[in-house]
C-alpha atoms as a PDB file:
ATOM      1  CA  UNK A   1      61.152 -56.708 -19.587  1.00  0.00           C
ATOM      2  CA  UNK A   2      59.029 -58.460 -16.633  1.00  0.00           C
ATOM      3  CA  UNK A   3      55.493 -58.881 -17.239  1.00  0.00           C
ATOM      4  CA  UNK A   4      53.342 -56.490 -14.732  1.00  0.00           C
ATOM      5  CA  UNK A   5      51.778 -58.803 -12.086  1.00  0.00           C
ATOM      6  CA  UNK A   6      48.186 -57.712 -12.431  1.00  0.00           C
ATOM      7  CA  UNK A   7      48.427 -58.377 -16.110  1.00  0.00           C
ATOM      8  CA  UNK A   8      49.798 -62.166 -15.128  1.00  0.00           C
ATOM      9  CA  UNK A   9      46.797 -62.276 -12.711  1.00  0.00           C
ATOM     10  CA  UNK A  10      44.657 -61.025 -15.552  1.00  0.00           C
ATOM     11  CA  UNK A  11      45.690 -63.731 -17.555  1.00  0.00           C
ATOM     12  CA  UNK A  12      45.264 -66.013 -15.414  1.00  0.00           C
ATOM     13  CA  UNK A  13      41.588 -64.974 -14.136  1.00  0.00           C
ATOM     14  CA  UNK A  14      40.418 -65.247 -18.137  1.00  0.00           C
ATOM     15  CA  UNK A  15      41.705 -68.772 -18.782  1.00  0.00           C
ATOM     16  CA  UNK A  16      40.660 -70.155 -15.114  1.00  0.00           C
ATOM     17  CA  UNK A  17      37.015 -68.745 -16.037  1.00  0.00           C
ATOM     18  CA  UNK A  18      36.966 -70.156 -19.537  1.00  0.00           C
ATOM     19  CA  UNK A  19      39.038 -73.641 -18.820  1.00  0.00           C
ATOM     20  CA  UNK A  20      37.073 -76.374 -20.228  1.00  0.00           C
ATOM     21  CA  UNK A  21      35.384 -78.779 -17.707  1.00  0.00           C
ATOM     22  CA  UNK A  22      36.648 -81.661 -19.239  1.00  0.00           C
ATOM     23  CA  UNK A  23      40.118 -80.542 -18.984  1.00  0.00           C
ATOM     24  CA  UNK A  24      42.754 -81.059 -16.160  1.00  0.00           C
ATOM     25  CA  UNK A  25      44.083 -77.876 -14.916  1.00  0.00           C
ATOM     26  CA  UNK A  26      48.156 -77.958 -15.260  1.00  0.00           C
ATOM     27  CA  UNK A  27      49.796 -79.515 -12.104  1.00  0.00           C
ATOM     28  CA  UNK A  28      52.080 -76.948 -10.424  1.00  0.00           C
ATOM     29  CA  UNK A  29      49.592 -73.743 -11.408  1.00  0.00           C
ATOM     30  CA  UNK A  30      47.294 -72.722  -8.704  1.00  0.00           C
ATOM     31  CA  UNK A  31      44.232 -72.317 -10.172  1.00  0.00           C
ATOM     32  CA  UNK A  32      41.950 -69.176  -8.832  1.00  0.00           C
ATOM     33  CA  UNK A  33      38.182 -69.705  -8.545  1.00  0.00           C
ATOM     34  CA  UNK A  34      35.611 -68.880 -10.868  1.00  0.00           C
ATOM     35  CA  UNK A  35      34.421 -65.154 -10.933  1.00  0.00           C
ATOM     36  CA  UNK A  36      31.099 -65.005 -10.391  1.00  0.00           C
ATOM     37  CA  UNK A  37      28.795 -63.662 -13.199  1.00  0.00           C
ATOM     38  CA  UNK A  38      28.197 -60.379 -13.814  1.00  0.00           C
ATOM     39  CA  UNK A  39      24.661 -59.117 -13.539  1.00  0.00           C
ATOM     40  CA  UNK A  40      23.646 -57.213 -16.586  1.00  0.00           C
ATOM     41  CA  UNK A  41      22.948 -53.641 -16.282  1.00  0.00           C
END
C-alpha cells in the first residue's frame, strides 16, 4: 500500500513548519515554505 499524496504533503507541511532553525534541512528534500499563522477566531 502507497501512501496517499496529500497525506505525504501533510507530512511534510508539519515538519517544514516546526523544523528547528538551527537545523539543516535534508539535502535532496525540497523543503515547502512556512505557512503563515493562523489568525485566531
Amino acid at each position: 500500500m502507497r501512501p496517499r499524496s496529500d497525506t505525504v504533503e501533510a507530512a511534510e507541511q508539519w515538519f517544514s513548519d516546526h523544523w528547528p532553525d538551527d537545523l539543516v534541512w535534508p539535502d535532496g528534500i525540497p523543503r515547502p515554505p512556512k505557512s503563515k499563522p493562523q489568525e485566531a477566531a
